[in-house]
Protein backbone atom coordinates (compact mmCIF):
# COMPACT_ATOMS: atom_id res chain seq x y z
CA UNK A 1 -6.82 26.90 -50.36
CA UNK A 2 -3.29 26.89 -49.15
CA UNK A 3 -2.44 25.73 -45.66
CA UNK A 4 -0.41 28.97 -44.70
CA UNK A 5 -3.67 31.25 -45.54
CA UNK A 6 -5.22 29.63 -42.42
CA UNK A 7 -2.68 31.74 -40.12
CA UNK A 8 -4.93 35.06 -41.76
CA UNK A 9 -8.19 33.86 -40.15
CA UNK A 10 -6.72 33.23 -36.88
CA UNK A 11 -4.99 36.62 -36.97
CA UNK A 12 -8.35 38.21 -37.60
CA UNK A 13 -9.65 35.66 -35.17
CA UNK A 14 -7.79 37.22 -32.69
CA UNK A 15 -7.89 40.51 -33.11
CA UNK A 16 -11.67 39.95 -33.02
CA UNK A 17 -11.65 38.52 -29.70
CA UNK A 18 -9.01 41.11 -28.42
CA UNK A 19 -12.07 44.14 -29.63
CA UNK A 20 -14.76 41.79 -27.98
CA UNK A 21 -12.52 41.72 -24.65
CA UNK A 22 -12.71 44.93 -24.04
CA UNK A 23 -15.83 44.34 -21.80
CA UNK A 24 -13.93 43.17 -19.20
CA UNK A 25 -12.38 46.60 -18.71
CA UNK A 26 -15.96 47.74 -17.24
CA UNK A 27 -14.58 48.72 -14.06
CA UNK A 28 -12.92 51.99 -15.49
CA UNK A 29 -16.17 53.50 -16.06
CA UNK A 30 -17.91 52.53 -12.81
CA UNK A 31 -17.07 55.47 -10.61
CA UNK A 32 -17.05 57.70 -13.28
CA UNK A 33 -20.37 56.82 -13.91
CA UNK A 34 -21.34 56.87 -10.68
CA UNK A 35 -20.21 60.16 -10.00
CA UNK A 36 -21.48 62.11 -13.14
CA UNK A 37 -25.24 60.35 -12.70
CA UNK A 38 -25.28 59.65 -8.93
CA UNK A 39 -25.92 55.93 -9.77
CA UNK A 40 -24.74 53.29 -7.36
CA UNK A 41 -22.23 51.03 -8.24
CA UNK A 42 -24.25 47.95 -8.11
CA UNK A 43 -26.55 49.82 -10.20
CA UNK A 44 -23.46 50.48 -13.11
CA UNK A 45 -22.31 46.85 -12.00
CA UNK A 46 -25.21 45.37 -13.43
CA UNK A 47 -24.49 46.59 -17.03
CA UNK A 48 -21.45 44.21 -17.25
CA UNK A 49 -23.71 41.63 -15.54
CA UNK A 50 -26.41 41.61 -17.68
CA UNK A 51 -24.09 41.57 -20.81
CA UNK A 52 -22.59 39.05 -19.74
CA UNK A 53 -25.60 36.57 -18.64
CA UNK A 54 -26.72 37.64 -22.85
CA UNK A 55 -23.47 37.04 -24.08
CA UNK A 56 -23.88 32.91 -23.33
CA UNK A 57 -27.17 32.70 -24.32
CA UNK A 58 -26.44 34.50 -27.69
CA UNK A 59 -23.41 32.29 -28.36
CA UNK A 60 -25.68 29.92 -28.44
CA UNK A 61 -28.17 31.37 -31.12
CA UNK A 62 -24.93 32.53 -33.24
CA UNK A 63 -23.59 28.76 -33.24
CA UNK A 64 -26.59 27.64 -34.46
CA UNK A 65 -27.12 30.50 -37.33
CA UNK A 66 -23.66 29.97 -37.92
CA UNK A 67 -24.33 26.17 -39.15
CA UNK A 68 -27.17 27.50 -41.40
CA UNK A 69 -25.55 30.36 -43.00
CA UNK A 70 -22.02 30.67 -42.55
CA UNK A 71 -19.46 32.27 -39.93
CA UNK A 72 -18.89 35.46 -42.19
CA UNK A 73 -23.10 37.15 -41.44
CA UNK A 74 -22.65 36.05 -37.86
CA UNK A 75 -19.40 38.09 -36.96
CA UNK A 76 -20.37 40.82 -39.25
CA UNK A 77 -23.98 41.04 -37.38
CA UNK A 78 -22.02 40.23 -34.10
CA UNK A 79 -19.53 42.60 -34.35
CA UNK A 80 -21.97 45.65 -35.28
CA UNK A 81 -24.32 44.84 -32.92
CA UNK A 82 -21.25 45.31 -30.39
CA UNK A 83 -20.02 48.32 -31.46
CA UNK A 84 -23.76 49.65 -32.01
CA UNK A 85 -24.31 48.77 -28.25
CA UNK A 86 -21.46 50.52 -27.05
CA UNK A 87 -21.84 53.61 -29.17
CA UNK A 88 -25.49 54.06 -28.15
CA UNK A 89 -24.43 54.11 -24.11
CA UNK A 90 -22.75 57.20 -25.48
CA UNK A 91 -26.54 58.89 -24.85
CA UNK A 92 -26.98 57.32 -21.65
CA UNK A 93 -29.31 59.61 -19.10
CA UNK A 94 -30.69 56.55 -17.52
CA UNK A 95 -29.62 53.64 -16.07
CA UNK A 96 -32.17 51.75 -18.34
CA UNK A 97 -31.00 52.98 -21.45
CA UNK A 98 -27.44 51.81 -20.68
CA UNK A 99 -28.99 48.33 -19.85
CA UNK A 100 -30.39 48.22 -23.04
CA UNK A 101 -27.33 49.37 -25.01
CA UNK A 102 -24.50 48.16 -23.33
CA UNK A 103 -25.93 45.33 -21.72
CA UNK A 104 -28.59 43.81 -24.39
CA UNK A 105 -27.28 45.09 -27.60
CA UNK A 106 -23.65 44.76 -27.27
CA UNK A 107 -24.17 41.65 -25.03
CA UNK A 108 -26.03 40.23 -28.15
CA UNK A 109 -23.40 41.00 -30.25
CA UNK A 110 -20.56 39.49 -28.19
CA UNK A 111 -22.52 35.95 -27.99
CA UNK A 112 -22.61 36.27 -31.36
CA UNK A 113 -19.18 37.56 -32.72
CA UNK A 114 -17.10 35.38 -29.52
CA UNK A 115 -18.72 31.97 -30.77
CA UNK A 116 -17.20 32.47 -34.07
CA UNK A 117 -13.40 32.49 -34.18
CA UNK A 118 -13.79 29.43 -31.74
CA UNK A 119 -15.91 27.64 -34.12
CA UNK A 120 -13.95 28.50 -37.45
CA UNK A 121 -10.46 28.05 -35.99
CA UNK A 122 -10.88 24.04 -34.71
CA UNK A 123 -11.80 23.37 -38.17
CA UNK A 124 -8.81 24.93 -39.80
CA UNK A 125 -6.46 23.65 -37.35
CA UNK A 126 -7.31 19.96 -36.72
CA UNK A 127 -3.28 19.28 -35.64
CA UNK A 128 -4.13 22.48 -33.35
CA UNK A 129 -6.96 22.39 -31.92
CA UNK A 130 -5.64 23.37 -28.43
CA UNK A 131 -2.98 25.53 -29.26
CA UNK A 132 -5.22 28.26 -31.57
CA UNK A 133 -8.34 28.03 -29.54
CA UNK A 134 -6.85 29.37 -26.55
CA UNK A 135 -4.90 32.06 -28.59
CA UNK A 136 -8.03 32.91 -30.38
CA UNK A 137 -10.22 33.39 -26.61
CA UNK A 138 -6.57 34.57 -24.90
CA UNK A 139 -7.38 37.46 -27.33
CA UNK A 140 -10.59 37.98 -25.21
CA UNK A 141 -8.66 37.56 -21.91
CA UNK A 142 -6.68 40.25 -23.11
CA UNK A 143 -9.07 42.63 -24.64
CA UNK A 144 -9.09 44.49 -20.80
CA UNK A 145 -5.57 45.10 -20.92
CA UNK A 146 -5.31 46.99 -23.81
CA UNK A 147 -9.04 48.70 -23.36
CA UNK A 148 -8.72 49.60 -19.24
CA UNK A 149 -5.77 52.08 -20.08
CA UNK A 150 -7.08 53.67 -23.43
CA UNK A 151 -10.10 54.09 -21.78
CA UNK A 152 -8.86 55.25 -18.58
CA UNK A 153 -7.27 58.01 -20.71
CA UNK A 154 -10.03 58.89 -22.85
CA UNK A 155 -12.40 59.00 -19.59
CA UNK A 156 -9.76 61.51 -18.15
CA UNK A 157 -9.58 64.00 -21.43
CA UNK A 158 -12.96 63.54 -23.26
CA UNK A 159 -14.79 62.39 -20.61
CA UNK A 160 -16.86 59.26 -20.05
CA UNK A 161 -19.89 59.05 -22.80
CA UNK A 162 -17.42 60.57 -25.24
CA UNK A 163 -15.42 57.24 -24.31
CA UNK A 164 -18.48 55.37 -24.97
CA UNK A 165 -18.80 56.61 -28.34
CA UNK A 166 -15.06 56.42 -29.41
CA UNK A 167 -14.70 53.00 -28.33
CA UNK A 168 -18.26 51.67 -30.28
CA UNK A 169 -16.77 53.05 -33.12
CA UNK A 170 -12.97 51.29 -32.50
CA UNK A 171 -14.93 48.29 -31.36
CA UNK A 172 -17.03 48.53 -35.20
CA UNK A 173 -14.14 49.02 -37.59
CA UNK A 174 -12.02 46.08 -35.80
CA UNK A 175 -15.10 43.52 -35.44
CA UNK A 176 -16.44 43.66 -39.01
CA UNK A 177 -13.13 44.13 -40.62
CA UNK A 178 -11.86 41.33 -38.90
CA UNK A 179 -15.42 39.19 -39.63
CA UNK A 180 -14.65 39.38 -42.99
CA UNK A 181 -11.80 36.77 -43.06
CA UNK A 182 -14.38 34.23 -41.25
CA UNK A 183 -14.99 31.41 -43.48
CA UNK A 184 -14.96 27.78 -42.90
CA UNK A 185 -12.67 24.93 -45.15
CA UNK A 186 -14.15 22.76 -47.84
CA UNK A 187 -15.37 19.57 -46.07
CA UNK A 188 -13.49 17.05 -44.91
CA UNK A 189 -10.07 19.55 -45.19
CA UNK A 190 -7.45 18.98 -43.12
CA UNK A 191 -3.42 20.06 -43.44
CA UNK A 192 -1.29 18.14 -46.18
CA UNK A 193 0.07 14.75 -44.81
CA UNK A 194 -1.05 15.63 -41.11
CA UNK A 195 -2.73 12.62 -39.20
CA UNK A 196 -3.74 12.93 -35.81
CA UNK A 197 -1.54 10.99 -33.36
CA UNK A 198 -2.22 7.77 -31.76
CA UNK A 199 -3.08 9.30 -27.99
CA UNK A 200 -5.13 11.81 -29.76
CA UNK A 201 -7.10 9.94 -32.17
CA UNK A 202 -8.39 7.65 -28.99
CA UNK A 203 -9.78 10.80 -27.20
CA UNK A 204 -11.47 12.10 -30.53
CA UNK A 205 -14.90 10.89 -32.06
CA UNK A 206 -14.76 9.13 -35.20
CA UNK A 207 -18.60 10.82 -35.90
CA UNK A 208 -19.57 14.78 -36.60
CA UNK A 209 -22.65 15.14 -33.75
CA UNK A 210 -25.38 17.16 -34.46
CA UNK A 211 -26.33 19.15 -31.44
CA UNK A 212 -29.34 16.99 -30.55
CA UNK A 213 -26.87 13.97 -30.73
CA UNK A 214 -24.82 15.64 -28.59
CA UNK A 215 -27.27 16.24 -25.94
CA UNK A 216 -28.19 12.77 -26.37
CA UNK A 217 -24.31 11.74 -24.39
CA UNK A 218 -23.82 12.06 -20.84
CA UNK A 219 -20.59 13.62 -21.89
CA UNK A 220 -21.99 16.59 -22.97
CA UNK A 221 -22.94 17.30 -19.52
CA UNK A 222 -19.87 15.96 -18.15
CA UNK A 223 -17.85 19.00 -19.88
CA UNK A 224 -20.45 21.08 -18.91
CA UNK A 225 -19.69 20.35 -15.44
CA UNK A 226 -15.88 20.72 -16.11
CA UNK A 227 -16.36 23.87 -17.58
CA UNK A 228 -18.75 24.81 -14.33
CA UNK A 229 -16.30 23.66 -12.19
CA UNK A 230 -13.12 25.51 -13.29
CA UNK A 231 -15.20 29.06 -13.84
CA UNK A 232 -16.42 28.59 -10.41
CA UNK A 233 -13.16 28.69 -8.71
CA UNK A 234 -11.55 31.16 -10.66
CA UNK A 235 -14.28 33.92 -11.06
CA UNK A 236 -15.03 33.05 -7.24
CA UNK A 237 -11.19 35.05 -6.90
CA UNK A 238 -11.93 37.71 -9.52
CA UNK A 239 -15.19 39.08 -7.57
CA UNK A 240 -13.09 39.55 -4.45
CA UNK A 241 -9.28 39.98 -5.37
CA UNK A 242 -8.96 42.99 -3.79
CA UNK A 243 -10.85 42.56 -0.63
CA UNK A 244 -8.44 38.98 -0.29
CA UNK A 245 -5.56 40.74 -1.00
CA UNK A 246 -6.04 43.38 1.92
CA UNK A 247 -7.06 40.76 3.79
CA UNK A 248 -4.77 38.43 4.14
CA UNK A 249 -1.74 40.68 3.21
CA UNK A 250 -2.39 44.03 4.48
CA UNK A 251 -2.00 45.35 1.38
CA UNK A 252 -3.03 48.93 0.86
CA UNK A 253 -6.28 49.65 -1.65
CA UNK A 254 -3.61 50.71 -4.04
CA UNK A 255 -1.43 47.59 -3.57
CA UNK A 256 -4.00 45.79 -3.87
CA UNK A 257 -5.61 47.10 -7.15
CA UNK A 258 -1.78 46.59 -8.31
CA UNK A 259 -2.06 43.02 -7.49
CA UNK A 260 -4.88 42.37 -9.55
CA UNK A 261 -3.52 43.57 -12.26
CA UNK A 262 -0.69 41.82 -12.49
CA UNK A 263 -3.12 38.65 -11.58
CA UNK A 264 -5.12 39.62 -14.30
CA UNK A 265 -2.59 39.12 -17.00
CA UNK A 266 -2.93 35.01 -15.99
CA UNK A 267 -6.13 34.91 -17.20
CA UNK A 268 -4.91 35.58 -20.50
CA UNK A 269 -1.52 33.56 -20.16
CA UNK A 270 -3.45 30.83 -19.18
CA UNK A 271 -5.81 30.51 -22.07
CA UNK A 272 -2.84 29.98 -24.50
CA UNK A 273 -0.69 28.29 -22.03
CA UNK A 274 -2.92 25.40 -21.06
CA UNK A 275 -4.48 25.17 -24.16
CA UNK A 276 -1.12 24.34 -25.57
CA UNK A 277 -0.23 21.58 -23.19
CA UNK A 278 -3.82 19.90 -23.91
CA UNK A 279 -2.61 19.46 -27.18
CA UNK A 280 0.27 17.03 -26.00
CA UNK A 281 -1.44 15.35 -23.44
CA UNK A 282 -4.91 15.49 -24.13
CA UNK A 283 -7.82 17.64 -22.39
CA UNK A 284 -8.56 15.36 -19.73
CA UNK A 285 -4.88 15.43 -18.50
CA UNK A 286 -5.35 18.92 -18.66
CA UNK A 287 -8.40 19.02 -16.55
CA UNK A 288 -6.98 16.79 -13.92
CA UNK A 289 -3.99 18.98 -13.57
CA UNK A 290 -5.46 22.40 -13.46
CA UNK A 291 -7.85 20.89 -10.99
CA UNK A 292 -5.33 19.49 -8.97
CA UNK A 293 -2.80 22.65 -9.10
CA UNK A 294 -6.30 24.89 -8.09
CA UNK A 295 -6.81 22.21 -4.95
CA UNK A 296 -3.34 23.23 -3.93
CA UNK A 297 -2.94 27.01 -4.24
CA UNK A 298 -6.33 27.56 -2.86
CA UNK A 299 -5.34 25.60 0.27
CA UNK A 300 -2.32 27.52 0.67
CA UNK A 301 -3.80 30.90 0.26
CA UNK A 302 -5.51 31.68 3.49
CA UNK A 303 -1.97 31.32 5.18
CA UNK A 304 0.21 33.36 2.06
CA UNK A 305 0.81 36.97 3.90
CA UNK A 306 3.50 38.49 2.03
CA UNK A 307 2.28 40.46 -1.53
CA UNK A 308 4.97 38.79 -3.68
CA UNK A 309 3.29 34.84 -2.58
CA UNK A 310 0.02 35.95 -2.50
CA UNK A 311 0.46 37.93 -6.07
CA UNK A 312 1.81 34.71 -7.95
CA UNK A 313 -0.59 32.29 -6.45
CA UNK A 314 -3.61 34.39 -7.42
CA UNK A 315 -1.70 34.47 -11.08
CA UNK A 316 -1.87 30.84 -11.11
CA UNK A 317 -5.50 31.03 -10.08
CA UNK A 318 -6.08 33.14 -13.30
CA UNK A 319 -4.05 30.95 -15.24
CA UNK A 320 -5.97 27.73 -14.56
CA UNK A 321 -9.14 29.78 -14.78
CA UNK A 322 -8.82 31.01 -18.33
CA UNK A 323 -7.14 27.54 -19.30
CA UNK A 324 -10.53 26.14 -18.64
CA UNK A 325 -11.90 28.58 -21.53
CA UNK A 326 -8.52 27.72 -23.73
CA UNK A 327 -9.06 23.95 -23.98
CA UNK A 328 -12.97 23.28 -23.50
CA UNK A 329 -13.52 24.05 -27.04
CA UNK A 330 -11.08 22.36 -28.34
CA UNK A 331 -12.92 19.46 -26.08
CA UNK A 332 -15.97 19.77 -27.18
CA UNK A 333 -14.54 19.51 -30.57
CA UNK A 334 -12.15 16.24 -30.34
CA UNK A 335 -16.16 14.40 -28.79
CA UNK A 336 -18.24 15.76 -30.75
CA UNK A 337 -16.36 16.55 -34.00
CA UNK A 338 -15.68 20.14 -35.75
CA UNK A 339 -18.76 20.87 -38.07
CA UNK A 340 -21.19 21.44 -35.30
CA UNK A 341 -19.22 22.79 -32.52
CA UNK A 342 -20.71 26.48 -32.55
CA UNK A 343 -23.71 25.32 -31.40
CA UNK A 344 -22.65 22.38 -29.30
CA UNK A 345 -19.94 24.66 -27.53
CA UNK A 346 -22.13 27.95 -27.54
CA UNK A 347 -25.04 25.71 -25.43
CA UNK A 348 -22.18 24.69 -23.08
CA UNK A 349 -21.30 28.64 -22.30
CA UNK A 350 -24.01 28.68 -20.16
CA UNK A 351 -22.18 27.22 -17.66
CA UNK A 352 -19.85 30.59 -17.53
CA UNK A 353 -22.99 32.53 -17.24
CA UNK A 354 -24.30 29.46 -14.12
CA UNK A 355 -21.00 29.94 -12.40
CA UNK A 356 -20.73 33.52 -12.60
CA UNK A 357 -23.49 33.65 -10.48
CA UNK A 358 -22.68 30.77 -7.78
CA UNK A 359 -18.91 31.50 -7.50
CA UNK A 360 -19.00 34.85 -5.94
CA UNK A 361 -21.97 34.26 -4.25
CA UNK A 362 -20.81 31.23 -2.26
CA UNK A 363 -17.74 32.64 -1.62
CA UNK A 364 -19.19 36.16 -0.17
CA UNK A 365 -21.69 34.02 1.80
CA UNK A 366 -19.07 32.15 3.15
CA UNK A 367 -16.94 34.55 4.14
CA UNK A 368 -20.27 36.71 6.00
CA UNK A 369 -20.49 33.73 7.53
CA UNK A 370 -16.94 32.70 9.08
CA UNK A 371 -15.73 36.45 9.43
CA UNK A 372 -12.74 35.69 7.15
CA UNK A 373 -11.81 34.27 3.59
CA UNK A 374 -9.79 31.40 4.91
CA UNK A 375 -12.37 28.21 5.67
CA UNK A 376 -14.10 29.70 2.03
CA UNK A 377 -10.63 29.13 -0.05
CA UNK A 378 -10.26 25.74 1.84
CA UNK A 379 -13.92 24.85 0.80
CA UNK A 380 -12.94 25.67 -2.50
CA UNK A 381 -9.87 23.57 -2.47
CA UNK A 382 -11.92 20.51 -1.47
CA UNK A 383 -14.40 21.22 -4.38
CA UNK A 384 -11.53 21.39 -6.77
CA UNK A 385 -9.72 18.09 -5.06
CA UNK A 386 -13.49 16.52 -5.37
CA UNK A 387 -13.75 17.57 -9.25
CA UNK A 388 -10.53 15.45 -10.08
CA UNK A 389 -12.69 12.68 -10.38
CA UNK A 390 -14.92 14.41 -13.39
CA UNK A 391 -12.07 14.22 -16.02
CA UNK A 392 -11.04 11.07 -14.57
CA UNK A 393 -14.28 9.39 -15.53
CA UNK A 394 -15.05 11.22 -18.51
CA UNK A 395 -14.27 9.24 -22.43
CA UNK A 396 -15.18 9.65 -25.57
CA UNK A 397 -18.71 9.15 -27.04
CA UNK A 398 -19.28 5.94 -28.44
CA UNK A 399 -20.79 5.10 -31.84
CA UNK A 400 -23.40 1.75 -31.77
CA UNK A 401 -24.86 0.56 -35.13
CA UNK A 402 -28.48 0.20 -35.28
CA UNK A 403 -30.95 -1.21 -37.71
CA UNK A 404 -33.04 1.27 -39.60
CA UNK A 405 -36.49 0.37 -39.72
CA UNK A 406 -37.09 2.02 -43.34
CA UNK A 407 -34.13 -0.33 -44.87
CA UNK A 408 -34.30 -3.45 -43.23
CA UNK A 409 -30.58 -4.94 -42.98
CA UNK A 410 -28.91 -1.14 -43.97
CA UNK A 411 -26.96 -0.01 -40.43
CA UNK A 412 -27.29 3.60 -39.25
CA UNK A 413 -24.73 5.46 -36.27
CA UNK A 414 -25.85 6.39 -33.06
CA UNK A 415 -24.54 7.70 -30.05
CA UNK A 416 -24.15 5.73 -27.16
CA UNK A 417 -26.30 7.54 -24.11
């Protein structure tokens, strides 16, 4: 197959990811909801988190069907089940039925369509790894974008179930059409007289790990922690933008919602952005400097009154947040090699879903507790100065020969624990 029809799959990669995004534009139908069925909003807030709690636990299940049978049945299934899920909310009466169609079914589906561009994509782009990983989940980053207006609109002129339905459909045509160009190369393919660099071929295993290898390494769990880390601090932001903004800059509700969109559009940026640079100087440089850059803005935030300041440093925020997402894969994939890394990288998601439930709540707790954001955001820039040290420490898995005990004198690989 010709090099150049790789750039196909990562355009339907993309797109893909863009359709599965869209779930981060939940917010739009929370008052609307609200006010048509007299729910709560925790009670419609707990759609988006239960989809997203499924979401890493199905990645997980999709990487490993995806080793058995191929990436094409996984996004196909993925992407209907998505669609499916949101189209059937379209009916919703009761707060459990959208819990089991928006939350379970379309969850499912997004675990299962997200893990495969990422998986697909590092094989076909061994010289990119970085680079089209974080384009491929800054697609996902930017899903909300392009979904909170469209739906915004539709809510307004068809109403809100309609919108539902309209978007399961959208969400459908673009997810399966797009999981048709998911295929992996022939073994062992890689791009005509391309050989990985010097700096990069030291940070890289030398071994394809099977996922029980993997979780044989203490390194597995040392990106798991990195990838912890990083959510932690960023999604600690997202569940209280607004109330941070107003605090600390007297912004109006308006202002404020304003801010975070603009702050939102880092999240994406820095998926591509970061991902990009990891490429040149290798994923551990790139941990130690988003770490370090996080350290520093959230240490300046509790004393950044004016909207302009406070606007760009929570932009950074974002930025470092969704590099985290743009260059772990490509991580897990230089350690523990390409075939396996659905699987291996769908386990490690489960530290988005662990973090999505201890960033906001230390931060809220913290901030019930002192009255005010500012000792939680220096906290959080001592956790981030602390976790430095992770990517410092962290190297490559190492291969040690062994003797089999079925062929006496024949030497066998495994990983070093």
């Amino acid at each position: 197959m010709k090099t150049r029809n790789r750039w196909y799959i990562a355009l339907a990669g993309v797109l893909m990811q863009i359709a599965l995004g869209g779930v981060y534009a939940w917010s739009v139908f929370r008052v609307p909801l609200a006010n048509r069925f007299g729910w709560s909003i925790s009670e419609v807030t707990l759609t988006f988190t239960i989809s997203i709690f499924v979401l890493g636990i199905a990645a997980f299940f999709g990487g490993l069907w995806q080793n058995r049978k191929g990436p094409r049945i996984v996004a196909l299934t993925g992407g209907a089940l998505y669609g499916l899920g949101v189209f059937l909310a379209s009916f919703s009466n009761r707060l459990s039925w959208l819990y089991l169609t928006y939350g379970l079914i379309g969850g499912i589906g997004l675990g299962f369509a997200y893990i495969v561009p990422v998986a697909v994509l590092v094989k076909w782009f061994p010289d990119r790894r970085g680079l089209i990983t974080g384009v491929a989940v800054g697609g996902f980053g930017a899903g909300a974008l392009i979904t909170a207006p469209l739906a915004t609109r539709l809510i307004q002129s068809v109403g809100v179930l309609n919108t539902f339905a309209y978007l399961g459909i959208a969400y459908l045509l673009v997810t399966v059409l797009a999981g048709l160009f998911m295929h992996n190369p022939p073994d062992g393919w890689k791009p005509e007289g391309w050989a990985p660099k010097r700096s990069q071929a030291s940070q890289q295993a030398g071994h394809d790990y099977s996922l029980t290898e993997a979780l044989k390494t203490w390194q597995w769990y040392a990106l798991w922690l990195l990838l912890f880390l990083n959510t932690c601090a960023g999604i600690s932001i997202i569940s209280q933008e607004a109330p941070i903004f107003q605090e600390l800059t007297a912004a109006t509700a308006v202002a404020a919602a304003g801010m975070v969109g603009i702050a939102s559009i880092g999240n994406a940026a820095g998926r591509v952005f970061w991902a990009w640079v990891s490429d040149s100087i290798t994923r551990r440089a790139t941990f130690m400097a988003m770490f370090v850059v996080q350290a520093i803005l959230f240490w300046l935030l509790p004393n950044s009154h004016g909207i302009p300041l406070m606007t760009i440093i929570a932009f950074l925020v974002l930025m470092c947040y969704g590099g985290g997402f743009g260059t772990m894969p490509a991580f897990a994939a230089d350690y523990f090699g390409s075939r396996n890394v659905g699987p291996i990288y769908g386990l490690m998601l489960t530290a988005w879903g662990s973090a999505s439930a201890f960033g906001p709540l230390l931060i809220a707790r913290m901030r019930q507790a002192d009255g005010s954001y500012g000792a939680a955001l220096h906290i959080i820039a001592g956790i981030m100065a602390a976790s430095v040290l992770v990517p410092i420490l962290i190297s490559p898995p190492k291969l040690v020969a062994l003797k089999s005990n079925n062929l006496p004198g024949a030497a066998s690989l495994a990983p070093s624990r």
